[in-house]
Protein backbone atom coordinates (compact mmCIF):
# COMPACT_ATOMS: atom_id res chain seq x y z
CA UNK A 1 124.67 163.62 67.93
CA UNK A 2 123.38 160.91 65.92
CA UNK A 3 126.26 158.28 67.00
CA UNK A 4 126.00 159.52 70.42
CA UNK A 5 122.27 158.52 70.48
CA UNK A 6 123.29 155.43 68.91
CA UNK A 7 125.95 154.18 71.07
CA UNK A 8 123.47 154.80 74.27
CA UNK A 9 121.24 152.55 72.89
CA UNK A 10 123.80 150.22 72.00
CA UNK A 11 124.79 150.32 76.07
CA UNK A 12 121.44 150.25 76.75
CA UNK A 13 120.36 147.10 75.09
CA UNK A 14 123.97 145.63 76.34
CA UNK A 15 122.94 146.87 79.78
CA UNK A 16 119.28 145.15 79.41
CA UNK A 17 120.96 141.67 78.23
CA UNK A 18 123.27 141.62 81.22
CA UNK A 19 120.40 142.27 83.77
CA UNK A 20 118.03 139.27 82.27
CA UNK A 21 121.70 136.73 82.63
CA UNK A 22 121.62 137.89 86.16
CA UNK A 23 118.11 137.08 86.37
CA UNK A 24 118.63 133.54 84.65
CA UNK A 25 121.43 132.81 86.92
CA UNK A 26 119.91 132.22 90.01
CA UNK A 27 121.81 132.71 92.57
CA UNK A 28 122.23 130.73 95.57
CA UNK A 29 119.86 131.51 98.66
CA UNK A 30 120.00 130.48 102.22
CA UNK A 31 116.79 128.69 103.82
CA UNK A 32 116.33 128.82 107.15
CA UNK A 33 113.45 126.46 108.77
CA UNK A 34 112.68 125.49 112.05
CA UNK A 35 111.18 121.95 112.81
CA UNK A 36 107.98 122.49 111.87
CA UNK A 37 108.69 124.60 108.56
CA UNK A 38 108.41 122.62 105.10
CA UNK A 39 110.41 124.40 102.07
CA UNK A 40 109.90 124.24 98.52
CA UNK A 41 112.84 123.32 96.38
CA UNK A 42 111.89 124.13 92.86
CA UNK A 43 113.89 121.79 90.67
CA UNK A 44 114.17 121.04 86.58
CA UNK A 45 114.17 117.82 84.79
CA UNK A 46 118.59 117.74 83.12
CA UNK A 47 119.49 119.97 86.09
CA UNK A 48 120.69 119.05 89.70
CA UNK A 49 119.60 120.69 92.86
CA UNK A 50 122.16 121.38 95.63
CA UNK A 51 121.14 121.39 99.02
CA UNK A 52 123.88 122.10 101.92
CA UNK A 53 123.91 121.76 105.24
CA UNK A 54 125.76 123.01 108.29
CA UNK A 55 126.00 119.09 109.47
CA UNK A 56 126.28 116.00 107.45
CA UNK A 57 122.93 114.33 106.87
CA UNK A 58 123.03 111.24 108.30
CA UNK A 59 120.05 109.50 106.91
CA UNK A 60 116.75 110.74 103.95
CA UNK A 61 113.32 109.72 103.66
CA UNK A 62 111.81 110.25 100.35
CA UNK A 63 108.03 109.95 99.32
CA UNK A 64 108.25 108.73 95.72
CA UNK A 65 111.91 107.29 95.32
CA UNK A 66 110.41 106.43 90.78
CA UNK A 67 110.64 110.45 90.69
CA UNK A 68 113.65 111.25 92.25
CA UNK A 69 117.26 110.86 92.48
CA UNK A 70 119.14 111.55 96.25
CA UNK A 71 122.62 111.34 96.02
CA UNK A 72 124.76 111.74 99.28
CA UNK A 73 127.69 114.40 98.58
CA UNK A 74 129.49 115.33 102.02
CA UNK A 75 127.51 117.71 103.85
CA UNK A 76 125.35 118.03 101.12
CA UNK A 77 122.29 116.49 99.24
CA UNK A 78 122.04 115.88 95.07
CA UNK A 79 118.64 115.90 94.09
CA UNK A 80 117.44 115.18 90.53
CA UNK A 81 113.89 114.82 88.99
CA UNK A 82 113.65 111.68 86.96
CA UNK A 83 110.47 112.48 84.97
CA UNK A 84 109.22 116.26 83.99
CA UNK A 85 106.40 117.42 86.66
CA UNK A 86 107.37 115.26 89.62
CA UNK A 87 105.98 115.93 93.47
CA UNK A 88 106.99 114.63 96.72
CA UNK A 89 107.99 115.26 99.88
CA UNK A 90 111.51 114.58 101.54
CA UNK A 91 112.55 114.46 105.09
CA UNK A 92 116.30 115.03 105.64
CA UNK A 93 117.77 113.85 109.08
CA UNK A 94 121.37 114.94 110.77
CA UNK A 95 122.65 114.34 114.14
CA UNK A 96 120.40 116.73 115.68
CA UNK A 97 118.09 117.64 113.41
CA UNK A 98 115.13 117.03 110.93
CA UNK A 99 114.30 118.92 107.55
CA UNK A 100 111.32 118.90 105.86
CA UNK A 101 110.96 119.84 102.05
CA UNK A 102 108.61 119.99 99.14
CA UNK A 103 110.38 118.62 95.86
CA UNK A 104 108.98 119.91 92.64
CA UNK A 105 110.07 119.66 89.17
CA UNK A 106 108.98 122.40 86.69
CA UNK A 107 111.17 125.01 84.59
CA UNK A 108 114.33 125.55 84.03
CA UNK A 109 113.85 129.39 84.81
CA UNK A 110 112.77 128.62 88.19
CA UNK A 111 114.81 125.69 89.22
CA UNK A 112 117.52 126.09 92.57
CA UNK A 113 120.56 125.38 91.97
CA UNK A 114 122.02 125.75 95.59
CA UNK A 115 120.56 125.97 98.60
CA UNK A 116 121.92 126.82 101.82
CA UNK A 117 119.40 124.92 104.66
CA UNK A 118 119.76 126.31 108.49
CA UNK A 119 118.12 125.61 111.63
CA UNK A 120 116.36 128.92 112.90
CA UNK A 121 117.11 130.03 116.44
CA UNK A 122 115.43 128.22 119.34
CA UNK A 123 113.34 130.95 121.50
CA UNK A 124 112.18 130.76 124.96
CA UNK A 125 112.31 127.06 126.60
CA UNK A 126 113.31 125.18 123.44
CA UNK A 127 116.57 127.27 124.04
CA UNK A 128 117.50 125.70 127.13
CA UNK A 129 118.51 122.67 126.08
CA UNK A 130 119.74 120.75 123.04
CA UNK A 131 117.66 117.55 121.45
CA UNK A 132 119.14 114.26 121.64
CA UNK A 133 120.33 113.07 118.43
CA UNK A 134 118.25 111.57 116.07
CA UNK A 135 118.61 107.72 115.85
CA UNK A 136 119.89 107.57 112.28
CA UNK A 137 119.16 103.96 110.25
CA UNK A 138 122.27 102.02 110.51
CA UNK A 139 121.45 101.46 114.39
CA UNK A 140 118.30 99.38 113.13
CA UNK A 141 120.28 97.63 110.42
CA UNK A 142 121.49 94.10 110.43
CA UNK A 143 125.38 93.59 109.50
CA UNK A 144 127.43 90.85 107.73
CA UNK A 145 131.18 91.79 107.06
CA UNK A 146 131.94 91.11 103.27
CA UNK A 147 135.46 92.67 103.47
CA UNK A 148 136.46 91.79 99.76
CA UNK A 149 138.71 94.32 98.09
CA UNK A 150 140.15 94.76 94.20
CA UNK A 151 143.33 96.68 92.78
CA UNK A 152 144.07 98.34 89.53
CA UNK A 153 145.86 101.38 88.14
CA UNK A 154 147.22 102.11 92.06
CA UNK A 155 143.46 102.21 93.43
CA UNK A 156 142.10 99.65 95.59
CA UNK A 157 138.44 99.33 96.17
CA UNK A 158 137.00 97.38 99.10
CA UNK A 159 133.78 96.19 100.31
CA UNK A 160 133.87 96.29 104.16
CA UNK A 161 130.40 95.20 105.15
CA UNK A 162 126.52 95.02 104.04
CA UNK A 163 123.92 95.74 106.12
CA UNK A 164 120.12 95.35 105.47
CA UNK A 165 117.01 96.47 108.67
CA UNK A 166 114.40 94.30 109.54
CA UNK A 167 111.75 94.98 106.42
CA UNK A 168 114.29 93.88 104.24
CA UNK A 169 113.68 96.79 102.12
CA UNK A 170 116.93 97.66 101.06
CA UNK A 171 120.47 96.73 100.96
CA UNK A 172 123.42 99.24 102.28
CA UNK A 173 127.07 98.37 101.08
CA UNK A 174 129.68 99.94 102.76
CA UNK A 175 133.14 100.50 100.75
CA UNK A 176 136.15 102.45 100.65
CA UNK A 177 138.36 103.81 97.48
CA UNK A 178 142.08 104.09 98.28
CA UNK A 179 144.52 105.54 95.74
CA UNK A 180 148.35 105.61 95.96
CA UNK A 181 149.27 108.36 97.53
CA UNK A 182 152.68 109.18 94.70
CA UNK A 183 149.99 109.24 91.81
CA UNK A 184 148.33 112.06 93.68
CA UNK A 185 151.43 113.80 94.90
CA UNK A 186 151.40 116.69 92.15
CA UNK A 187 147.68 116.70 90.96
CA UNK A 188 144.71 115.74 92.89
CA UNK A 189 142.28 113.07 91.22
CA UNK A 190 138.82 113.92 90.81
CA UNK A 191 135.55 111.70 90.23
CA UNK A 192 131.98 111.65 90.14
CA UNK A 193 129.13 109.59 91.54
CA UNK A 194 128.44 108.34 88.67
CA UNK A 195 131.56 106.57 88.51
CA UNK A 196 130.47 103.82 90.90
CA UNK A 197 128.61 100.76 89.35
CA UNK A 198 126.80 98.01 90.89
CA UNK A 199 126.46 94.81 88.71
CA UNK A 200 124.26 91.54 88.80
CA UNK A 201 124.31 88.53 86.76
CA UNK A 202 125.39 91.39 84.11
CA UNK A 203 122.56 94.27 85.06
CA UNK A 204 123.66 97.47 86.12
CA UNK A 205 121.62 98.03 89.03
CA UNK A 206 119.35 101.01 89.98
CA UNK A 207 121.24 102.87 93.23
CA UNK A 208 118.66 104.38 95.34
CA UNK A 209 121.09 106.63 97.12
CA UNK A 210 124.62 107.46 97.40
CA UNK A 211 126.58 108.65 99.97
CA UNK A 212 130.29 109.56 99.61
CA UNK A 213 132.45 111.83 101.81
CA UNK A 214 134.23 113.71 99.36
CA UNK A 215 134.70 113.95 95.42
CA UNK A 216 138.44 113.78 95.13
CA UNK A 217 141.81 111.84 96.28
CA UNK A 218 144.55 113.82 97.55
CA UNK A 219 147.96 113.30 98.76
CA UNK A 220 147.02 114.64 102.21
CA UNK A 221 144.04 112.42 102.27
CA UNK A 222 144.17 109.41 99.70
CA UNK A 223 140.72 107.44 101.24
CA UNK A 224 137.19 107.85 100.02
CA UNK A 225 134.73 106.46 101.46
CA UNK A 226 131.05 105.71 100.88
CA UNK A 227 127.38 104.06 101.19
CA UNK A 228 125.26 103.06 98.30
CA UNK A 229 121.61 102.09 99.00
CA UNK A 230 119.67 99.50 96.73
CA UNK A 231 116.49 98.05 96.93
CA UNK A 232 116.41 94.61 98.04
CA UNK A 233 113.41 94.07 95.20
CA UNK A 234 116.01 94.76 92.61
CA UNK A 235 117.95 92.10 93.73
CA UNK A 236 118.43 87.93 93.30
CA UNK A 237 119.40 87.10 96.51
CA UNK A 238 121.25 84.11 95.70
CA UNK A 239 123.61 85.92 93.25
CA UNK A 240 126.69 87.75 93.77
CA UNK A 241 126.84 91.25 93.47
CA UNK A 242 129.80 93.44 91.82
CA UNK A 243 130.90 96.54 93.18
CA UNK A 244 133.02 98.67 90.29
CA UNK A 245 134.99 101.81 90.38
CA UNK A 246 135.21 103.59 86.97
CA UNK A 247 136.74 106.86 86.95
CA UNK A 248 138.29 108.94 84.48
CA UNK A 249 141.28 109.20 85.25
CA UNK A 250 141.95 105.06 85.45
CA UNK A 251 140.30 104.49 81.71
CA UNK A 252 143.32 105.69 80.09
CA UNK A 253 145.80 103.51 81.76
CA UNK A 254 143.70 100.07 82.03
CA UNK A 255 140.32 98.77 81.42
CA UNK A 256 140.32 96.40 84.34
CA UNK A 257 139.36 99.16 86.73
CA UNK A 258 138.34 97.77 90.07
CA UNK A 259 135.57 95.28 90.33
CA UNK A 260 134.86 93.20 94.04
CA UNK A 261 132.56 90.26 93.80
CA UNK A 262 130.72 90.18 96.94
CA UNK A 263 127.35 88.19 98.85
CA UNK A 264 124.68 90.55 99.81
CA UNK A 265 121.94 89.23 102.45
CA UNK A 266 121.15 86.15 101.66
CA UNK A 267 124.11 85.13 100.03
CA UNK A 268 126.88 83.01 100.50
């Protein structure tokens, strides 16, 4: 009797300990807002916050840009607090829509970890037609076409233009990763955000934002491409600026990974 009483504690305590991993797990939950609605997302400082949307966001608009990060991951957001107890507000625009959100950093316990965002259903007159599409802000933007490209280990990274609107606030470079299709023909190549680097006069450079379209080179589909935002403040316009591509899977084979030496605005 006694080792019956035992083992049902045992499995109780077991049983206890499995429901509190659930409850530190947090699962993913969808959030569904109209135009008008601002959400919470309850991030932690070391953690990233997912946010994923039915369209691909096309452009952000965030409060305090010195507390956090907003990386551009296909139809998704990557949002990371830079200092413990940071607040501000985010507006996230796609074709057709705009999101509003409150960004707060605080425990671990309570961060998100994804979030699934969704327009609410239009009622009575709103239903009866569709909103034009939000201007995003590369129609405001002035161009120059850089097209400058570099090759190593069977990648080839080029810089196809850079593009700055009329403030002169920031800088947008537009580039593309290409791999060789017959190095991805068995196994797919993966990288991370991170692995883009953006150099001056031998500084690493502060990205505001980063957009890319996907996370990995197939052989069905052997382009990436992808937007990185910096802030024109950062920069010495009369210098050249390097673009590099550093992924794992190139370090082993050569340490001349792909670097293009380009002008930004300003530049010659």
């Amino acid at each position: 009797m006694r080792w019956a009483v035992f083992v049902l504690g045992v499995l109780g305590i077991l049983s206890v300990m499995g429901v509190w991993r659930l409850v530190d797990a947090k699962a993913p939950r969808t959030v569904t807002l109209s135009e008008v609605d601002v959400a919470t997302v309850k991030t932690a400082l070391g953690y990233t916050t997912l946010l994923n949307f039915d369209g691909r966001p096309s452009s952000v608009v965030l409060g305090d840009q010195d507390a956090f990060k907003v990386e551009y991951v296909g139809n998704g957001l990557a949002i990371k607090p830079l200092h413990g107890g940071a607040k501000t507000n985010l507006f996230v625009f796609t074709d057709y829509d705009r999101f509003n959100f409150r960004l707060v950093a605080g425990a671990t316990a309570d961060a998100d970890y994804l979030l699934r965002i969704r327009r609410s259903s239009p009622v009575g007159d709103q239903a009866q037609s569709r909103p034009e599409p939000v201007a995003s802000a590369p129609s405001a933007l002035t161009r120059m076409t850089v097209n400058r490209r570099a090759s190593c280990g069977g990648v080839t990274l080029r810089v196809r233009t850079v593009a700055w609107p009329a403030s002169q606030s920031t800088l947008l470079v537009y580039f593309r990763a290409q791999t060789d299709h017959r190095l991805v023909k068995k196994h797919e190549q993966r990288f991370q955000p991170g692995d883009f680097e953006i150099w001056q006069d031998g500084r690493s450079l502060p990205i505001e934002s980063l957009h890319l379209d996907r996370l990995v080179f197939t052989a069905s589909n052997p382009i990436v491409e992808g937007t990185l935002v910096l802030r024109q403040s950062e920069l010495s316009k009369s210098r050249k600026l390097k673009l590099a591509f550093v992924p794992d899977f190139l370090k082993p084979k050569t340490a001349d990974c792909p670097k293009v030496l380009f002008s930004g605005q300003g530049g010659s």
